[in-house]
N, C-alpha and C. Protein backbone atom coordinates (compact mmCIF):
# COMPACT_ATOMS: atom_id res chain seq x y z
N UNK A 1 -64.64 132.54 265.75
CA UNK A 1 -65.28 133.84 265.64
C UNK A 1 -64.36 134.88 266.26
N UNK A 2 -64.50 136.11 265.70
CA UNK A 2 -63.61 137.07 266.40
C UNK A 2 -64.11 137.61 267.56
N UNK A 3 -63.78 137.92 268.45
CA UNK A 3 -64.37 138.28 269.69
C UNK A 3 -65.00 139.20 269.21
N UNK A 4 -66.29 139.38 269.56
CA UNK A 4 -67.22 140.57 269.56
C UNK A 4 -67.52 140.92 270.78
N UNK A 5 -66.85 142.24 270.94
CA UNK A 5 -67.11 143.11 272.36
C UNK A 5 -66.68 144.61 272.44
N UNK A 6 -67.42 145.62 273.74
CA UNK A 6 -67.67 146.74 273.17
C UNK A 6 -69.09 146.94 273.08
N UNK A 7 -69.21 148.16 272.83
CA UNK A 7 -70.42 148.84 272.85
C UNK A 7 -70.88 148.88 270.81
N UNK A 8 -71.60 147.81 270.37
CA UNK A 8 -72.50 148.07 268.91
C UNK A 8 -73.52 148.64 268.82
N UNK A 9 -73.37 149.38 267.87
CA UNK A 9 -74.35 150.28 267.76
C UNK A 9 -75.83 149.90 266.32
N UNK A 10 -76.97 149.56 266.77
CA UNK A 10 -77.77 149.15 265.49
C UNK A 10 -78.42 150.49 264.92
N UNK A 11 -77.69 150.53 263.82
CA UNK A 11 -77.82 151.89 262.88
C UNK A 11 -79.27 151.55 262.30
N UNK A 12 -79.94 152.86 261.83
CA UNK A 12 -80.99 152.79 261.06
C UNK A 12 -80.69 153.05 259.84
N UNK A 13 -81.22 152.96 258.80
CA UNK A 13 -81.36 153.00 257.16
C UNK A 13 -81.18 154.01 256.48
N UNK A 14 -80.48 155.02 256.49
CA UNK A 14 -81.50 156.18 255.62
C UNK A 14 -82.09 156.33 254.72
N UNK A 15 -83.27 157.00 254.60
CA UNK A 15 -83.72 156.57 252.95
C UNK A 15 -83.80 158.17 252.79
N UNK A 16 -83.68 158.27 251.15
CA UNK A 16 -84.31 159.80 250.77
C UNK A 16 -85.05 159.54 249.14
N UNK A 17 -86.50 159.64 249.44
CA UNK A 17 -87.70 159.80 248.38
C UNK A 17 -87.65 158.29 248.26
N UNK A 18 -87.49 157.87 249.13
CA UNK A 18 -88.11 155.99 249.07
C UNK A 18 -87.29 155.13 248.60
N UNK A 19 -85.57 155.85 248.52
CA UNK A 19 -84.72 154.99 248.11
C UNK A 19 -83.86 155.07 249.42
N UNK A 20 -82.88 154.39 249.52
CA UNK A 20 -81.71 154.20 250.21
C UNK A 20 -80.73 155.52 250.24
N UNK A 21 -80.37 156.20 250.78
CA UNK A 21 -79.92 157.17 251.10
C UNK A 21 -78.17 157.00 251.72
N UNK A 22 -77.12 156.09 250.61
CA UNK A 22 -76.23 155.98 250.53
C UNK A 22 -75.01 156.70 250.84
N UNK A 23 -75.01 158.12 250.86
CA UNK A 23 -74.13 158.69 251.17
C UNK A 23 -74.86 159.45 252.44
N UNK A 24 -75.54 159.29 253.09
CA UNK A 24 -75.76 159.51 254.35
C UNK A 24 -75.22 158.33 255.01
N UNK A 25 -75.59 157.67 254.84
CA UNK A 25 -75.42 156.09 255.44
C UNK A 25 -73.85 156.31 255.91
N UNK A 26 -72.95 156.47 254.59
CA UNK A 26 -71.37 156.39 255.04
C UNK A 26 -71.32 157.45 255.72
N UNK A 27 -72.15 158.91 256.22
CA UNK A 27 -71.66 159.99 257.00
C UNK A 27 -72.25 159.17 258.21
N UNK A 28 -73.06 158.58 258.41
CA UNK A 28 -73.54 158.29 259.89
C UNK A 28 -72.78 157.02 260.09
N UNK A 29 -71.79 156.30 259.26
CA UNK A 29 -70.71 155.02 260.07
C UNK A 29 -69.85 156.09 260.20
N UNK A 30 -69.36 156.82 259.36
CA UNK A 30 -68.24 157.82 259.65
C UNK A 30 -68.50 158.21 260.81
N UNK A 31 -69.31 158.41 261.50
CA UNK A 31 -69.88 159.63 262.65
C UNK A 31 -69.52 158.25 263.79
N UNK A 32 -69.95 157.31 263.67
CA UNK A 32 -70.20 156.62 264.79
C UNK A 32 -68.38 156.05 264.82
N UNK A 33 -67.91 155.82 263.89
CA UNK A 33 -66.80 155.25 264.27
C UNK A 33 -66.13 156.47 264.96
N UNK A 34 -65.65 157.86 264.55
CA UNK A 34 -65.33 158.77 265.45
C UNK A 34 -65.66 158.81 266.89
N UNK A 35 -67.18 158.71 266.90
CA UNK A 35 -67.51 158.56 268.18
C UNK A 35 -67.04 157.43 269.17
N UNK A 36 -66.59 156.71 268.67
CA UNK A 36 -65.95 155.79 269.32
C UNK A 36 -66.54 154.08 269.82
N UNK A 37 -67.30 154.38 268.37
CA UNK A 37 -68.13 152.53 268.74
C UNK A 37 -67.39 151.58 268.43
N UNK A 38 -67.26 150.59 268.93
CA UNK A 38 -66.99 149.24 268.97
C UNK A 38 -67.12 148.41 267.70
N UNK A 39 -68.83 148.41 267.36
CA UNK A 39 -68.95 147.91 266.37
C UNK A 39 -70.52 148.38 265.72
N UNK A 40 -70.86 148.06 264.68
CA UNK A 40 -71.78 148.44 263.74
C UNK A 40 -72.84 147.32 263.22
N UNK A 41 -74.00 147.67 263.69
CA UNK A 41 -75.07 146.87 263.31
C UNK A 41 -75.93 147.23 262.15
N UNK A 42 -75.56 146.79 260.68
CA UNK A 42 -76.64 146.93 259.73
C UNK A 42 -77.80 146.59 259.45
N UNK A 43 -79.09 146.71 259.27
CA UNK A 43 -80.06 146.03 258.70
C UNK A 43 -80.53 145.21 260.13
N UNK A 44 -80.59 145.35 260.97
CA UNK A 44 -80.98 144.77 261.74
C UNK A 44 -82.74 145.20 262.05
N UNK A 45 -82.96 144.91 263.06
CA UNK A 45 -84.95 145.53 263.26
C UNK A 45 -84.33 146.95 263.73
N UNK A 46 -83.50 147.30 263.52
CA UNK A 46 -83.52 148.92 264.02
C UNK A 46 -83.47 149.40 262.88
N UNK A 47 -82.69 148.93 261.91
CA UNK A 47 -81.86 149.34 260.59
C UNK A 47 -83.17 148.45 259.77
N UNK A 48 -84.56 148.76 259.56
CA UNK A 48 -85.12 148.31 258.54
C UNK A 48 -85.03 146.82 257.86
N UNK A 49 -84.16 146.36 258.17
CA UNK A 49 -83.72 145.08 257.70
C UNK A 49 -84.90 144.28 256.95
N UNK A 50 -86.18 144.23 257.66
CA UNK A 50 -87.48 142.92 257.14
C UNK A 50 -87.89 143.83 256.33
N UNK A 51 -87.67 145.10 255.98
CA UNK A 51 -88.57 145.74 254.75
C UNK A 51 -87.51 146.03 253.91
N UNK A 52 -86.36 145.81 253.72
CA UNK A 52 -85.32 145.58 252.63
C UNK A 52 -85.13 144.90 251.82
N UNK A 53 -85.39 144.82 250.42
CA UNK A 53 -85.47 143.66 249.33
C UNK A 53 -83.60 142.97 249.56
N UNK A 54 -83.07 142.03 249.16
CA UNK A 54 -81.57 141.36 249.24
C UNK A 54 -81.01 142.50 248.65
N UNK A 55 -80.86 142.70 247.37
CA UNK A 55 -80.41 143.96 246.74
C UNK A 55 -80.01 144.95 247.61
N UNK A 56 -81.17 145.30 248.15
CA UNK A 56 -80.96 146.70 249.06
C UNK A 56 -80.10 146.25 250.38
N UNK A 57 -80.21 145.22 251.13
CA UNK A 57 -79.53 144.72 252.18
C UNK A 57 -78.16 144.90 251.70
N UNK A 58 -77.70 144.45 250.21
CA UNK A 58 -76.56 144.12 250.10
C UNK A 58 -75.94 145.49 250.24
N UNK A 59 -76.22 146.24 249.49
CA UNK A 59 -75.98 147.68 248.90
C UNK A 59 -75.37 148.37 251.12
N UNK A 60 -76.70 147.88 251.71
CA UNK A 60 -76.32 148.57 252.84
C UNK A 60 -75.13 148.12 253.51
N UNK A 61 -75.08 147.12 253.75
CA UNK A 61 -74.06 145.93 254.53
C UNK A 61 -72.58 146.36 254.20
N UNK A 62 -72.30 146.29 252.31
CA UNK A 62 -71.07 146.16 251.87
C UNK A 62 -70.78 147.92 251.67
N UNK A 63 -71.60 148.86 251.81
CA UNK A 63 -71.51 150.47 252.14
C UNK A 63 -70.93 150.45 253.69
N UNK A 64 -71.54 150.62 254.40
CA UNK A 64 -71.14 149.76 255.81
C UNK A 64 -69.49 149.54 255.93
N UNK A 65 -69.40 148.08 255.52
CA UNK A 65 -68.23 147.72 255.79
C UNK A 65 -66.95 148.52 255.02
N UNK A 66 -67.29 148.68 253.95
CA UNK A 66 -66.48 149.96 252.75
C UNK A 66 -66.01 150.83 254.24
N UNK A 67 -67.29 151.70 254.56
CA UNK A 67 -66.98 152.83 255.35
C UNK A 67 -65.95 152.66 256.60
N UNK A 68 -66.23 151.22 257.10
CA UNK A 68 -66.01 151.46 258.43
C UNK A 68 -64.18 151.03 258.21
N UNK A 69 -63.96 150.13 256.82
CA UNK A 69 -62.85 149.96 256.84
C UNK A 69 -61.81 149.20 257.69
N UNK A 70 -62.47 148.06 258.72
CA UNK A 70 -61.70 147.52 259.62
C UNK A 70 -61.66 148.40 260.67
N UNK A 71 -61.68 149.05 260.75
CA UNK A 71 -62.34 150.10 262.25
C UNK A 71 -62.45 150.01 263.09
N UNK A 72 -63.81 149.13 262.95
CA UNK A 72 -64.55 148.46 263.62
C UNK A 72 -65.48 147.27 263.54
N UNK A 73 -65.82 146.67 264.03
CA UNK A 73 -66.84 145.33 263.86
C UNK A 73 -67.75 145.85 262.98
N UNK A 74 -68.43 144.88 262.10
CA UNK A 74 -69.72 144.90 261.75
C UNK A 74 -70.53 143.48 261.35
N UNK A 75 -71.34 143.78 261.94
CA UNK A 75 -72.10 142.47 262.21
C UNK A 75 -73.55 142.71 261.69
N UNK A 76 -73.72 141.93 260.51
CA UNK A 76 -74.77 142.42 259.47
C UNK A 76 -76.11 141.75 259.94
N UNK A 77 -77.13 142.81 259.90
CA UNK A 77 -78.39 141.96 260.32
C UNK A 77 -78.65 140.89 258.82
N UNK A 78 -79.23 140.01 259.24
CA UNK A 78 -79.48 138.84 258.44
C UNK A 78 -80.24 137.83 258.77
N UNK A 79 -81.14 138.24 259.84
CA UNK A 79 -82.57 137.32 260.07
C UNK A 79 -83.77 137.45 259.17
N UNK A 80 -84.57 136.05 259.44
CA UNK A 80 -86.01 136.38 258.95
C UNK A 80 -86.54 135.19 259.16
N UNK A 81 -87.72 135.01 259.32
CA UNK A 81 -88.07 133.99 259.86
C UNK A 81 -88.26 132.58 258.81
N UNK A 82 -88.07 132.84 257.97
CA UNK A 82 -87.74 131.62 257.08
C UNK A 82 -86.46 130.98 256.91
N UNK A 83 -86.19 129.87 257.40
CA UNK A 83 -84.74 129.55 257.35
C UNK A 83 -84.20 129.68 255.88
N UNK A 84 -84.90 129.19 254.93
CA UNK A 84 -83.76 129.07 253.78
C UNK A 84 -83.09 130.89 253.15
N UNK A 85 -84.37 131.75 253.89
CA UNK A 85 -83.87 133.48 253.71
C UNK A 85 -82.85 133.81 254.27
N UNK A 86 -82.90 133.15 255.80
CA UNK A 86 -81.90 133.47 256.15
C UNK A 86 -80.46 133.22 256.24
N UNK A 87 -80.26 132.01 255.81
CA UNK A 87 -78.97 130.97 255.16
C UNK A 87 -78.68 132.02 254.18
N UNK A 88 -79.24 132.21 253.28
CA UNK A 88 -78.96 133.28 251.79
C UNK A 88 -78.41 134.76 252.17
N UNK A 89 -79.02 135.19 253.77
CA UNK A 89 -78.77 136.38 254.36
C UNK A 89 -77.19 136.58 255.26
N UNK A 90 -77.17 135.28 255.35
CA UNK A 90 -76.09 134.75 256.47
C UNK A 90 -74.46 134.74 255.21
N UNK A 91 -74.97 133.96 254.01
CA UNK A 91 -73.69 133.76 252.71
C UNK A 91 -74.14 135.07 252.49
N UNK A 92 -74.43 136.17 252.01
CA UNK A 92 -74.33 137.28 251.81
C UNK A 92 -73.29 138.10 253.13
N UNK A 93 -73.46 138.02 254.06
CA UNK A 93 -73.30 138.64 254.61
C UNK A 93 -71.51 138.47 255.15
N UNK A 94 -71.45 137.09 255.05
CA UNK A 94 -69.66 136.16 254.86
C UNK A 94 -69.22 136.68 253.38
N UNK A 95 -69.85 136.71 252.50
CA UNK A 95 -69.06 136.85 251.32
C UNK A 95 -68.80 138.80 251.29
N UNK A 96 -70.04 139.49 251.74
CA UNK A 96 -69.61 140.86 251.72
C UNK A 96 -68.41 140.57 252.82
N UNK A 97 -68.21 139.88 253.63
CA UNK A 97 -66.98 140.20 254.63
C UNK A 97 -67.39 140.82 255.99
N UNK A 98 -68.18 140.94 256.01
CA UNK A 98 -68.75 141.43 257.73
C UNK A 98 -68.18 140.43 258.75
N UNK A 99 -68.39 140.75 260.32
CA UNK A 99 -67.79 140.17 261.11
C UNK A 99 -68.35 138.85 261.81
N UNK A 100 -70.05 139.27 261.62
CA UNK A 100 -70.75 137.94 261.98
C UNK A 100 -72.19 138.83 261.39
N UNK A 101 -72.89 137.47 261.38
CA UNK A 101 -74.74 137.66 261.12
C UNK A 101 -75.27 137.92 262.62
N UNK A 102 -76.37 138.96 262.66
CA UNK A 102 -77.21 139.04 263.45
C UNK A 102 -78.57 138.35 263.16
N UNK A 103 -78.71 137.31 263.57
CA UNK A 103 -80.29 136.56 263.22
C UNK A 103 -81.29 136.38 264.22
N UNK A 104 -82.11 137.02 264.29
CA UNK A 104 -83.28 137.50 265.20
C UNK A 104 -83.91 135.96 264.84
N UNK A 105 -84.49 135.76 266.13
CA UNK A 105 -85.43 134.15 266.22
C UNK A 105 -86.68 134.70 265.08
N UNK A 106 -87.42 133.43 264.78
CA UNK A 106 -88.22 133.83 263.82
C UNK A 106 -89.46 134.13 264.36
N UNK A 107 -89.81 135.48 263.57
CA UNK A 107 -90.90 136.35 263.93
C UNK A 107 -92.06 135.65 263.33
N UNK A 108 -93.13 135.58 264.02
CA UNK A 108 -94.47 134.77 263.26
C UNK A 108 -94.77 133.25 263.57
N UNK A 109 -93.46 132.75 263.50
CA UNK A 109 -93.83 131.79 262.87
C UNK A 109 -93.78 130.99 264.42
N UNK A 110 -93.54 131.29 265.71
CA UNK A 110 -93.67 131.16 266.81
C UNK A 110 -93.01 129.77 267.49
N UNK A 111 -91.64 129.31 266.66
CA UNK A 111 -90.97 127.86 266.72
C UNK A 111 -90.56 127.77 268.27
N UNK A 112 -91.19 126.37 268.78
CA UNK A 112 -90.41 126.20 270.01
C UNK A 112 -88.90 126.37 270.35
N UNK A 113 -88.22 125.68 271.83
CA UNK A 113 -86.68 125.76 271.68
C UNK A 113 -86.68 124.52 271.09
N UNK A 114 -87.44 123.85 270.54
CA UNK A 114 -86.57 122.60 269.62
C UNK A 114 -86.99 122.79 267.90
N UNK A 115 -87.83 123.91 268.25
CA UNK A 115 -87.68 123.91 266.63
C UNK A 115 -86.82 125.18 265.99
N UNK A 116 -86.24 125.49 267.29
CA UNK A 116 -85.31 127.21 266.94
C UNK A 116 -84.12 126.15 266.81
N UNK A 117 -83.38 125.08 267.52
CA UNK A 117 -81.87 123.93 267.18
C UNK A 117 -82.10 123.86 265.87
N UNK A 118 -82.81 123.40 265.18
CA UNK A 118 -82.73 122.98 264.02
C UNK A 118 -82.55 124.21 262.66
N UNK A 119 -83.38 124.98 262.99
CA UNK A 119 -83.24 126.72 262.47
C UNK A 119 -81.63 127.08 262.74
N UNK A 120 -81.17 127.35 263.78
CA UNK A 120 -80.36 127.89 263.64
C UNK A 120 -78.76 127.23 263.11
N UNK A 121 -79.12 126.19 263.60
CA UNK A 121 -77.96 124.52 263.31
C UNK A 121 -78.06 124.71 261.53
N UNK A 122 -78.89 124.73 261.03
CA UNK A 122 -79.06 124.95 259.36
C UNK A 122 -78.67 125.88 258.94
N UNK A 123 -78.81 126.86 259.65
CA UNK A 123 -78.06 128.44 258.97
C UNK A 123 -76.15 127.93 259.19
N UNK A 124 -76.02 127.73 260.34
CA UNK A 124 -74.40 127.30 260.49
C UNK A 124 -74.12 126.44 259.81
N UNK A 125 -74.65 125.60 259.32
CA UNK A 125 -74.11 124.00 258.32
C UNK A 125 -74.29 124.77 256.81
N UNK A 126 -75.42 125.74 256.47
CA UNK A 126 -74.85 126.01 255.35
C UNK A 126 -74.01 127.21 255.09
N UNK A 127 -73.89 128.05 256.11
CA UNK A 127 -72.77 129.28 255.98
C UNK A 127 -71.24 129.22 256.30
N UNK A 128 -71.50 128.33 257.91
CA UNK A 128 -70.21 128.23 258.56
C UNK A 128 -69.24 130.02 258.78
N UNK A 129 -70.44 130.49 258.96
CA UNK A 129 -70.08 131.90 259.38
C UNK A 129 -70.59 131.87 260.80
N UNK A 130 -69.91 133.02 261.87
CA UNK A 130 -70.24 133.34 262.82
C UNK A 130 -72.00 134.25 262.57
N UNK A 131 -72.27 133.43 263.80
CA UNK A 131 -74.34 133.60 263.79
C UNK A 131 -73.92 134.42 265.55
N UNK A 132 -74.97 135.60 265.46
CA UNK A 132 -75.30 136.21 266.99
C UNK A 132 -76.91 135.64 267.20
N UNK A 133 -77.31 135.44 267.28
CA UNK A 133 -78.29 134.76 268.08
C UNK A 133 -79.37 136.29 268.39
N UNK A 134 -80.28 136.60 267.89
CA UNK A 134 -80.95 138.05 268.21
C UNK A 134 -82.59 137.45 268.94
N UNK A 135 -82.22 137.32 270.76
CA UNK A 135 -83.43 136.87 271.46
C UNK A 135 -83.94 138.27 272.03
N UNK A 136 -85.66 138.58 271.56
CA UNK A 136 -85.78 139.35 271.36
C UNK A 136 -87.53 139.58 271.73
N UNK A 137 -87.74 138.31 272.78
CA UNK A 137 -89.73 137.52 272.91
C UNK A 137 -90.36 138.65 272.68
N UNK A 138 -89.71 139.78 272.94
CA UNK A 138 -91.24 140.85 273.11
C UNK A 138 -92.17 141.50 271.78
N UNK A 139 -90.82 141.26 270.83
CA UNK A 139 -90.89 141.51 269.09
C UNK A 139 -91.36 140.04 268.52
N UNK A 140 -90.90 138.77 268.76
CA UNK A 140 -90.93 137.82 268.46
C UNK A 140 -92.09 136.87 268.89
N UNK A 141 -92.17 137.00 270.13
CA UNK A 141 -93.07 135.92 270.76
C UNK A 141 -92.42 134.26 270.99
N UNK A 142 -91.25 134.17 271.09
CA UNK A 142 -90.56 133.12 271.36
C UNK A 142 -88.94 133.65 271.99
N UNK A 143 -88.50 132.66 272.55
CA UNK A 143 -87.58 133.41 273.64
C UNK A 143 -86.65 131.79 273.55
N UNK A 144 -85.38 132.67 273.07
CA UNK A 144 -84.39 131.55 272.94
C UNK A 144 -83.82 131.26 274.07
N UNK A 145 -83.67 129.58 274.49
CA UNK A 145 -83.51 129.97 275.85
C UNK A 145 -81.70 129.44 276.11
N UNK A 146 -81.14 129.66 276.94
CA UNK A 146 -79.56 129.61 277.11
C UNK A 146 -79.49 128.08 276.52
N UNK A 147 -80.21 126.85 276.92
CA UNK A 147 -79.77 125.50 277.28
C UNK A 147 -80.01 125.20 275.52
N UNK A 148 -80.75 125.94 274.84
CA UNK A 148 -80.50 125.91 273.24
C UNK A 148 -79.69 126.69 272.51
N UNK A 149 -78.63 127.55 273.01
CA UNK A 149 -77.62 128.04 272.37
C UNK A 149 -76.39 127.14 273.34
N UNK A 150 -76.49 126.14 274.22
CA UNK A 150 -75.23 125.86 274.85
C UNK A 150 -75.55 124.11 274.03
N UNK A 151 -76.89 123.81 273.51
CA UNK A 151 -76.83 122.44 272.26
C UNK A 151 -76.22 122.83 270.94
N UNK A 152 -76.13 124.20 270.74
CA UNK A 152 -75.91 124.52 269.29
C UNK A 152 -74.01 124.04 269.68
N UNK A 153 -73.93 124.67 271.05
CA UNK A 153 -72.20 125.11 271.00
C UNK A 153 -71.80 123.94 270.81
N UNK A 154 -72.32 122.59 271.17
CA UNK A 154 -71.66 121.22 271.68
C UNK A 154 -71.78 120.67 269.96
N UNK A 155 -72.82 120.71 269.61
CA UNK A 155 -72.60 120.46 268.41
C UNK A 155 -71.62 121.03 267.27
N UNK A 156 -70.95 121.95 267.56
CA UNK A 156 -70.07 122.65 266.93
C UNK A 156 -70.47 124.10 266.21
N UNK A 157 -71.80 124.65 266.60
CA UNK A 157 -72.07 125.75 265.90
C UNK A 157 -71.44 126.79 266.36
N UNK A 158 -70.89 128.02 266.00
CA UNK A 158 -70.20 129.47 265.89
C UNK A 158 -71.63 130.07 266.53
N UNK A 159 -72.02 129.53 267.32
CA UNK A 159 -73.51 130.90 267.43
C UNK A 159 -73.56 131.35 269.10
N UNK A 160 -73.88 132.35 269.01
CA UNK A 160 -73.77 132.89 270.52
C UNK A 160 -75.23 133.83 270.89
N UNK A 161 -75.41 134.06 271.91
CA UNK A 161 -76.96 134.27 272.37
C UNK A 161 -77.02 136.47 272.74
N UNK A 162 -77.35 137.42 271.86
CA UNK A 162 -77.90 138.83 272.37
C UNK A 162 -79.56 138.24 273.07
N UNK A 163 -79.47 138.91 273.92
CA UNK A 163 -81.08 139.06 274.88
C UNK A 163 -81.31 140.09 274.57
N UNK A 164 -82.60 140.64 274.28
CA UNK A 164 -82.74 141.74 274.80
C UNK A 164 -84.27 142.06 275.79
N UNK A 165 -84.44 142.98 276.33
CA UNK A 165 -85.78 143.46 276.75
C UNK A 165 -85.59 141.91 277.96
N UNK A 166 -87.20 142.37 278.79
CA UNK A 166 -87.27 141.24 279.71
C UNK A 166 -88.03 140.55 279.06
N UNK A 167 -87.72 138.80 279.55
CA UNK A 167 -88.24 138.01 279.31
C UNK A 167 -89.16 137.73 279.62
């Protein structure tokens, strides 16, 4: 994985009249890479991501990376709480060329830490892309805990652990 570090920034969506709002989108990576970010978070829970049909994810992600041009990082949101969505979100997100997937633990569906190894171990066996790990209990209601992202590492997975909020 390429080092991801620096200050990322999770962009929101723009929409205008209920569509995607595309050439805003490239003025606000334009804006942020000037400003001096690190790296770029698409589609993530800030960036609309769970109310985005694939289509529209794609459209945002590979606008995104277009804009930012090697710049800077971008690390495409690509969670959901269904594993096989998010495997599909994860090869989308390697084949647009982004820098890694952001995959938020799964919302709803409330999987222990032994049923989040197997979730996330499946997204890496079928992408073999770099996975960020998006722990997040207060949105989620499950809380990934370190000693299940340090089983993923031994096993050979690319996945690394964001916290956010208190646990």
């Amino acid at each position: 994985m390429r080092r991801l570090e620096g200050s990322m920034v999770a962009i929101v969506t723009p929409m205008k009249d209920g569509a995607i709002d595309l050439r805003y989108l490239r003025e606000l990576v334009e804006w942020q890479v000037l400003e001096g970010t690190d790296g770029i978070v698409p589609c993530g829970t800030t960036g609309e991501g769970a109310t985005l049909t694939a289509p529209e994810r794609a459209d945002v992600i590979r606008t995104v990376i277009e804009q930012a041009r090697g710049r800077v990082q971008v690390v495409a949101g690509a969670g959901s709480n269904a594993t096989h969505e998010a495997i599909e979100s994860v090869k989308m997100a390697k084949e647009l060329k982004a820098d890694a997937a952001l995959v938020v633990t799964p919302y709803y569906n409330k999987p222990t830490p032994e049923g989040l190894y197997p979730h996330y171990m499946a997204i890496w066996e079928a992408a073999r892309f770099p996975v960020v790990a998006y722990n997040v209990p207060s949105r989620t209601a499950v809380d990934m805990l370190p000693d299940t992202v340090a089983r993923l590492a031994r096993a050979g997975a690319d996945v690394v652990l964001f916290a956010r909020g208190p646990h």
